[in-house]
N, C-alpha and C. Protein backbone atom coordinates (compact mmCIF):
# COMPACT_ATOMS: atom_id res chain seq x y z
N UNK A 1 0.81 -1.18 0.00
CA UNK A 1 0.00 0.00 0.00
C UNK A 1 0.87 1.26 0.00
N UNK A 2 2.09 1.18 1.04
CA UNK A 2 3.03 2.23 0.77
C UNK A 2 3.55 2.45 -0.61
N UNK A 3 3.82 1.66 -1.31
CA UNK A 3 4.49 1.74 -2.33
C UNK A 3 3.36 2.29 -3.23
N UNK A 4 2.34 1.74 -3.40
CA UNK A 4 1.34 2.35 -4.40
C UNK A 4 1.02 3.75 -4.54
N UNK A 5 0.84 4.10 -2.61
CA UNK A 5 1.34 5.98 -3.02
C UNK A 5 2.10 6.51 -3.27
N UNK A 6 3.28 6.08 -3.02
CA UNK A 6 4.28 6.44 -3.43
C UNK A 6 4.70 6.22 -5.13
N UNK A 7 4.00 5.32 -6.12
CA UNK A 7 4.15 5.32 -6.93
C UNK A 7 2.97 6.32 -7.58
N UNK A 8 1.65 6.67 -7.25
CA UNK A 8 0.90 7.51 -7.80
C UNK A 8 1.41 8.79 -7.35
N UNK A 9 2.12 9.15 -6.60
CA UNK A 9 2.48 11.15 -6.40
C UNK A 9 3.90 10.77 -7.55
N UNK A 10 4.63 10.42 -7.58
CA UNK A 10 6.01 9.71 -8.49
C UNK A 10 4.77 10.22 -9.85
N UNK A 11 4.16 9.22 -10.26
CA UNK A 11 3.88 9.21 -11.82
C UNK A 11 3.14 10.38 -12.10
N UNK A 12 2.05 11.18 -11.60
CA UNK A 12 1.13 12.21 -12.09
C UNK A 12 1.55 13.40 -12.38
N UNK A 13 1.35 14.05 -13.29
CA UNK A 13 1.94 14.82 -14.45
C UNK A 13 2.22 16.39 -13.61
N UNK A 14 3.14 17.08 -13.44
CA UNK A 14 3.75 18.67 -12.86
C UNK A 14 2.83 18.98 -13.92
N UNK A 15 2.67 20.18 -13.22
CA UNK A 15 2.48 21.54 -14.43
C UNK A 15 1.73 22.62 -13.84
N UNK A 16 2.85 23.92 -14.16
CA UNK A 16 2.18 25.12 -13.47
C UNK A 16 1.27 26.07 -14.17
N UNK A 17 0.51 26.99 -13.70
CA UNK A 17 -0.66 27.74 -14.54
C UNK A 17 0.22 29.07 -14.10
N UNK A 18 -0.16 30.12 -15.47
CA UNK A 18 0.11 30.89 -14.74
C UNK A 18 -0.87 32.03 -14.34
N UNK A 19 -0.46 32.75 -14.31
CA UNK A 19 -0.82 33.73 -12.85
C UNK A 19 -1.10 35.19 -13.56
N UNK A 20 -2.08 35.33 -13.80
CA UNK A 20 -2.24 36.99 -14.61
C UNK A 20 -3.74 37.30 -13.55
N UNK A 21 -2.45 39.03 -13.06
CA UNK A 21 -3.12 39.94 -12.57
C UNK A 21 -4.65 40.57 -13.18
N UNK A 22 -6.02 40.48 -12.58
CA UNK A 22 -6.70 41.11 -12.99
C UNK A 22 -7.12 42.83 -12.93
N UNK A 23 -5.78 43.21 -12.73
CA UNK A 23 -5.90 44.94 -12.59
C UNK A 23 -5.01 45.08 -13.24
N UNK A 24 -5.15 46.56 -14.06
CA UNK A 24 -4.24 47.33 -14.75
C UNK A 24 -3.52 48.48 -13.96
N UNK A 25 -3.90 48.88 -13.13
CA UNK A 25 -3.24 50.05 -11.99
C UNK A 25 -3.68 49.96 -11.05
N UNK A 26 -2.87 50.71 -9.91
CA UNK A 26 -3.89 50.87 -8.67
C UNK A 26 -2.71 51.32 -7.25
N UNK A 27 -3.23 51.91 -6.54
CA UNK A 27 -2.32 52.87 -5.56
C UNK A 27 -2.45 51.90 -4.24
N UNK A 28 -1.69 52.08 -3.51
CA UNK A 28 -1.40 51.97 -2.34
C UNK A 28 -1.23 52.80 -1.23
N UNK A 29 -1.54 53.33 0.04
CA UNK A 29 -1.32 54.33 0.63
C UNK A 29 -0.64 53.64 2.25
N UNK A 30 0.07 54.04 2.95
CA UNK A 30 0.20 53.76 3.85
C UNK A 30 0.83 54.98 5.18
N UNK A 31 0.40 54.76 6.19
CA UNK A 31 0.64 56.00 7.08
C UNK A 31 0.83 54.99 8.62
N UNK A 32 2.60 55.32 8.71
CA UNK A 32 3.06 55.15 10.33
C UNK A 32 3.18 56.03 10.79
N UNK A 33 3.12 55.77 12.68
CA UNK A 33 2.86 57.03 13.31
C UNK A 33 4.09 56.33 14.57
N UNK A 34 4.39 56.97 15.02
CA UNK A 34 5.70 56.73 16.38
C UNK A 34 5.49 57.69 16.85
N UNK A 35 5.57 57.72 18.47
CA UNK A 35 5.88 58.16 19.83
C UNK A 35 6.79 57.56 20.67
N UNK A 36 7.58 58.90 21.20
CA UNK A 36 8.70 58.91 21.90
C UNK A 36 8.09 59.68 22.95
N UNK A 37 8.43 59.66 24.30
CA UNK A 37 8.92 59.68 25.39
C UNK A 37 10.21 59.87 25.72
N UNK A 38 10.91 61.05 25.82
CA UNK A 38 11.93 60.62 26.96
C UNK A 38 11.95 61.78 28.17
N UNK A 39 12.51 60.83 29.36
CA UNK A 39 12.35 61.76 30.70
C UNK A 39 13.70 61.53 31.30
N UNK A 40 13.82 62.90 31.38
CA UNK A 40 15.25 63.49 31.84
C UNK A 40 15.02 63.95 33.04
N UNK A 41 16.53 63.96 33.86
CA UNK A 41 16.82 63.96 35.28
C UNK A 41 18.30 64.68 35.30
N UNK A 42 18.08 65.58 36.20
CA UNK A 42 19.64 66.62 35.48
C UNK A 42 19.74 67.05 37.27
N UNK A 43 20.95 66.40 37.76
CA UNK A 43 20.99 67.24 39.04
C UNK A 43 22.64 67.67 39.11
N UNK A 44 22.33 68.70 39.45
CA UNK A 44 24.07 69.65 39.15
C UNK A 44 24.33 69.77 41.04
N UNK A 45 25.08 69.85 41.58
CA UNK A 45 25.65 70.82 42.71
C UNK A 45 26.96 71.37 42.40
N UNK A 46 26.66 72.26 42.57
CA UNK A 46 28.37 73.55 42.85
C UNK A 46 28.85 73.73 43.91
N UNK A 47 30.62 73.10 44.16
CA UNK A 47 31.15 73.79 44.84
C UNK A 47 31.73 74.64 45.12
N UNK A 48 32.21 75.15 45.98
CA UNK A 48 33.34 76.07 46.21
C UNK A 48 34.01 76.47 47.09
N UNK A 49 35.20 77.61 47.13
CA UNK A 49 35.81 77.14 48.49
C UNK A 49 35.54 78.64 49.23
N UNK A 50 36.16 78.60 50.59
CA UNK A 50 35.54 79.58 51.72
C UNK A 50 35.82 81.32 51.05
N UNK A 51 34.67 81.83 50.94
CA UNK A 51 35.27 83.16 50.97
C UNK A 51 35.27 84.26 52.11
N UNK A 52 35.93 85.20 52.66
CA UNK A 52 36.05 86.04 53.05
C UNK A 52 36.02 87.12 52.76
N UNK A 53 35.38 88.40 51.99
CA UNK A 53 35.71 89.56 51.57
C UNK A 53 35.21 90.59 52.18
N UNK A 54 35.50 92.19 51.91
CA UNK A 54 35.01 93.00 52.07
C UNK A 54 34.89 94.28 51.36
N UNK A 55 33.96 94.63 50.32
CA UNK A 55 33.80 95.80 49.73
C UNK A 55 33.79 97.28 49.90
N UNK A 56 34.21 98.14 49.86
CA UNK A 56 33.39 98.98 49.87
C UNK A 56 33.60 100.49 49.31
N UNK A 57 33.02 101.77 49.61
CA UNK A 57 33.16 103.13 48.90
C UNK A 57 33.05 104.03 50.67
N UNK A 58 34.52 104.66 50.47
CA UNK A 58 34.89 105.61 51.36
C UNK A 58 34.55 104.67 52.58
N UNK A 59 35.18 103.76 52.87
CA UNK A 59 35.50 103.43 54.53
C UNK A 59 36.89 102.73 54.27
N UNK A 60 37.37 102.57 55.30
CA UNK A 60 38.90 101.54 55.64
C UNK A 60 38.31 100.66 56.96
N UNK A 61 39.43 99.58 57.04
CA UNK A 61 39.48 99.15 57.97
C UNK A 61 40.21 99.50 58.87
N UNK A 62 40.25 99.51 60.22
CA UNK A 62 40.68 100.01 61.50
C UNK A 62 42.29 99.57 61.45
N UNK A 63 42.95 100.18 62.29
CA UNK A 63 44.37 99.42 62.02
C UNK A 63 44.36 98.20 63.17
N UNK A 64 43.76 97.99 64.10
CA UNK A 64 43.77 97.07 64.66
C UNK A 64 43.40 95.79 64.75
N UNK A 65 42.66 95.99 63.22
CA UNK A 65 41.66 94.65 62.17
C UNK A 65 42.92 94.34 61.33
N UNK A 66 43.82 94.59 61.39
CA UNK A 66 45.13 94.21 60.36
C UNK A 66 45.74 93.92 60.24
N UNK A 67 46.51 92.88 59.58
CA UNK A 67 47.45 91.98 59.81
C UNK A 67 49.07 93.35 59.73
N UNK A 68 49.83 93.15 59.51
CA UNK A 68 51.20 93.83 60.27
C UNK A 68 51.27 93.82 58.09
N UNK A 69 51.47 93.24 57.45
CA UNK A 69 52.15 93.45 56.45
C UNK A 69 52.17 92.17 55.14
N UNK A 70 51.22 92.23 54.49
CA UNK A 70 50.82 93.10 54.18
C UNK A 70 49.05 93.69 54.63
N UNK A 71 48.97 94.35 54.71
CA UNK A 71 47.47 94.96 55.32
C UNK A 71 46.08 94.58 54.72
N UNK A 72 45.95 93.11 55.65
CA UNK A 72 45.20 91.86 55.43
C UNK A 72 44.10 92.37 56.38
N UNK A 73 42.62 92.17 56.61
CA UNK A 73 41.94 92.20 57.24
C UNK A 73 41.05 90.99 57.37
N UNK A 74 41.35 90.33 58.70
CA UNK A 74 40.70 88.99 59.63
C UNK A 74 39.07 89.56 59.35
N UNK A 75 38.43 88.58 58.58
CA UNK A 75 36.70 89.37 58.60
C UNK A 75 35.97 88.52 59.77
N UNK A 76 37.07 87.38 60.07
CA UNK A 76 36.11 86.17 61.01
C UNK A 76 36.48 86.33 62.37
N UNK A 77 37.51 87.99 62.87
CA UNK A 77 37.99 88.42 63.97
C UNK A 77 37.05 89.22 64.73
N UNK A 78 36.82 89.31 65.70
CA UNK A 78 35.57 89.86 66.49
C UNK A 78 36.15 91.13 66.61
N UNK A 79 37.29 91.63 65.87
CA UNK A 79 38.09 93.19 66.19
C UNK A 79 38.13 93.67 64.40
N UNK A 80 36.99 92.73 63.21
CA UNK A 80 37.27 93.52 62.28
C UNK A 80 36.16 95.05 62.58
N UNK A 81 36.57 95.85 62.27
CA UNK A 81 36.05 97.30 62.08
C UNK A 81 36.27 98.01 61.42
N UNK A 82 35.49 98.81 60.63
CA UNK A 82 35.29 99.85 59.57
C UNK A 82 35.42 101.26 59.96
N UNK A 83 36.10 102.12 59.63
CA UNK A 83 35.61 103.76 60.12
C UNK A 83 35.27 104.10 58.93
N UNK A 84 34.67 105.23 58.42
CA UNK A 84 34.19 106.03 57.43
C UNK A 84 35.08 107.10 57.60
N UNK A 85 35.50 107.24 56.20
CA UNK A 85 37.09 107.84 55.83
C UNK A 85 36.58 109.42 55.68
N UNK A 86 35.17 109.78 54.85
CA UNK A 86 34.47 111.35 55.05
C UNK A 86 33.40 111.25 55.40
N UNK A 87 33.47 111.27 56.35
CA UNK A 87 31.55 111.86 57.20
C UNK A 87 30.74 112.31 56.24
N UNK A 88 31.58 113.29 55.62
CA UNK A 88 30.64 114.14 54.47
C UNK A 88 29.96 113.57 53.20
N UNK A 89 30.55 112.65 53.24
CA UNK A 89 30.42 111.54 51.76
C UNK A 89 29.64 110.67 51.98
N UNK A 90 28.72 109.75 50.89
CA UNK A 90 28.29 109.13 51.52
C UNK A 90 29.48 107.56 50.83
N UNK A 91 28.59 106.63 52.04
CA UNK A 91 29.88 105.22 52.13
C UNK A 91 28.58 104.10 51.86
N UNK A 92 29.61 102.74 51.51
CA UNK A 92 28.97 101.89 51.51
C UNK A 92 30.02 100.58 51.89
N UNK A 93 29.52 99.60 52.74
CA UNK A 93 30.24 98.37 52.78
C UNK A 93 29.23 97.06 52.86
N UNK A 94 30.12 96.12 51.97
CA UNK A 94 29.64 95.19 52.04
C UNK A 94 30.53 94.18 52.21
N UNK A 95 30.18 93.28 53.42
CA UNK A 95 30.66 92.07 53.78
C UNK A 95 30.78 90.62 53.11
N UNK A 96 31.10 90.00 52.54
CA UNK A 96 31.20 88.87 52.21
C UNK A 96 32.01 87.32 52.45
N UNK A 97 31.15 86.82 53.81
CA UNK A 97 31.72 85.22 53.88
C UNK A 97 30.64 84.30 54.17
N UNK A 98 31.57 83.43 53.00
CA UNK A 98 30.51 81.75 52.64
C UNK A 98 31.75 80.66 53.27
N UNK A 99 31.37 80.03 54.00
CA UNK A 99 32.39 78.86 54.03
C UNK A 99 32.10 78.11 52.63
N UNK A 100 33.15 76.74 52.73
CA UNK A 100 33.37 75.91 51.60
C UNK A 100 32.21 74.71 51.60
N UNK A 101 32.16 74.63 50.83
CA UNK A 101 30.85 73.78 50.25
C UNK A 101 30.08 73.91 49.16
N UNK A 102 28.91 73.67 49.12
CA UNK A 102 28.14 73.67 48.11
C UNK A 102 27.78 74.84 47.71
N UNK A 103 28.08 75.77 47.08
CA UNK A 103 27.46 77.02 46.85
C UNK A 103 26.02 77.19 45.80
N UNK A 104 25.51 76.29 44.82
CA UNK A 104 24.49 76.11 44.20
C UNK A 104 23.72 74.97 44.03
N UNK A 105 22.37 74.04 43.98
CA UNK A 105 22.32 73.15 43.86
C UNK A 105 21.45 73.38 42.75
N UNK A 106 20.87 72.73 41.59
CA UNK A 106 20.47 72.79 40.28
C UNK A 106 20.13 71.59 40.08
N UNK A 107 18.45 71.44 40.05
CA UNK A 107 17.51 70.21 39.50
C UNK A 107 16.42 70.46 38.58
N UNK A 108 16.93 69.91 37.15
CA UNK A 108 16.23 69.40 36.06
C UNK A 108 15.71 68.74 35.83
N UNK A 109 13.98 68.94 35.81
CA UNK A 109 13.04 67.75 35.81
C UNK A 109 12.62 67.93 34.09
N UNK A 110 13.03 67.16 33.21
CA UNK A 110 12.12 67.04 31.86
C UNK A 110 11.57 66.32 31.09
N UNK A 111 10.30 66.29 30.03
CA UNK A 111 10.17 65.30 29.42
C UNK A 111 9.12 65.64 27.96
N UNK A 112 10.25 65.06 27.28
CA UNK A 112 9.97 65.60 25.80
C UNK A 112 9.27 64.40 24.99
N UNK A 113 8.36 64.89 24.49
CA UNK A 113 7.32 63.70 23.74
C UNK A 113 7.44 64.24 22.24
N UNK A 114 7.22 63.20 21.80
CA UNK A 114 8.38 63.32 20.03
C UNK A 114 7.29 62.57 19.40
N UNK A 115 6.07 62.76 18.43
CA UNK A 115 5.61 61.85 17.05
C UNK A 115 5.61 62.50 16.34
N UNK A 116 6.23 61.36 15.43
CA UNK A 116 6.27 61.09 13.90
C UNK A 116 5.21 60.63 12.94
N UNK A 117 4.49 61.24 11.92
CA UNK A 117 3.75 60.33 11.10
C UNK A 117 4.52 60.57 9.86
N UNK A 118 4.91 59.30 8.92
CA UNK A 118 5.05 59.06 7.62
C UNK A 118 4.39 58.59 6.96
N UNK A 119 3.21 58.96 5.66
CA UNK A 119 2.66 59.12 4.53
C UNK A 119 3.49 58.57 3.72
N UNK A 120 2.77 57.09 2.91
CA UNK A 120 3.65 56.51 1.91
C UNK A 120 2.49 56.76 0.84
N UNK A 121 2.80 56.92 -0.72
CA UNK A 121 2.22 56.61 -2.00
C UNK A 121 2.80 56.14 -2.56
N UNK A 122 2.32 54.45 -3.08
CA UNK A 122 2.74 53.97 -3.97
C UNK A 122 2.01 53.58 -5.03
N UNK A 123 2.12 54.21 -5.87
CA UNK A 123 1.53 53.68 -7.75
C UNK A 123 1.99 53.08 -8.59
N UNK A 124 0.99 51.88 -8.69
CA UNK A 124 1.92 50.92 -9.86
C UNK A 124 0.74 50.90 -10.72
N UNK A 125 1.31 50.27 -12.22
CA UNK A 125 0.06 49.70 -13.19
C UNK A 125 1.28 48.68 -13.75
N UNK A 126 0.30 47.94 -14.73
CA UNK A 126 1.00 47.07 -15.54
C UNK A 126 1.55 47.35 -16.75
């Protein structure tokens, strides 16, 4: 019995048909679309190191706020002091101390959403 099918698919005759399109033209359209997401996280800190300063218009420091040479003034000395150099004038001072550390901290929260659509046309005929 094996053999008999095997001899009827063996003997019966190949043969292909062919194949004709029943259209003469005709379009195709197609349209993808994508979305993006992305979420960003940005954290900065600044350091820096200790400052001490002191600004100013028409005052000095005392001579007893002063180092001997060259004429340094201690701002973190409980003996720095200012006089106003003309009464008559007017003055301004400004102090400036930060110890060392972090001087800024900076956090970036973002999130950017991105789609795309691409429009395809394709036209064929025969």
């Amino acid at each position: 019995m094996k053999y008999l099918l095997l001899l009827l698919l063996i003997a019966g005759p190949v043969s292909a048909q062919s194949v004709t399109p029943n259209f003469t033209s005709g379009s195709m359209t197609q349209t993808v679309t994508a979305t993006q997401t992305v979420t960003e996280v940005v954290a900065i800190e600044k350091f820096g190191g200790a400052v001490n300063r002191w600004e100013g218009d028409n005052v000095q420091p005392t001579s007893d706020a002063t180092a001997a040479s060259p004429p340094f003034l201690d701002l973190t000395s409980s003996s720095a002091q200012f006089a106003v150099v003309d009464a008559t004038q007017p003055w301004s001072l400004e102090i400036i101390t930060r110890a060392a550390g972090i001087v800024e901290t900076e956090d970036i929260n973002r999130t950017i959403n991105t789609t795309t659509t691409t429009n395809t046309l394709s036209v064929f005929s025969q």
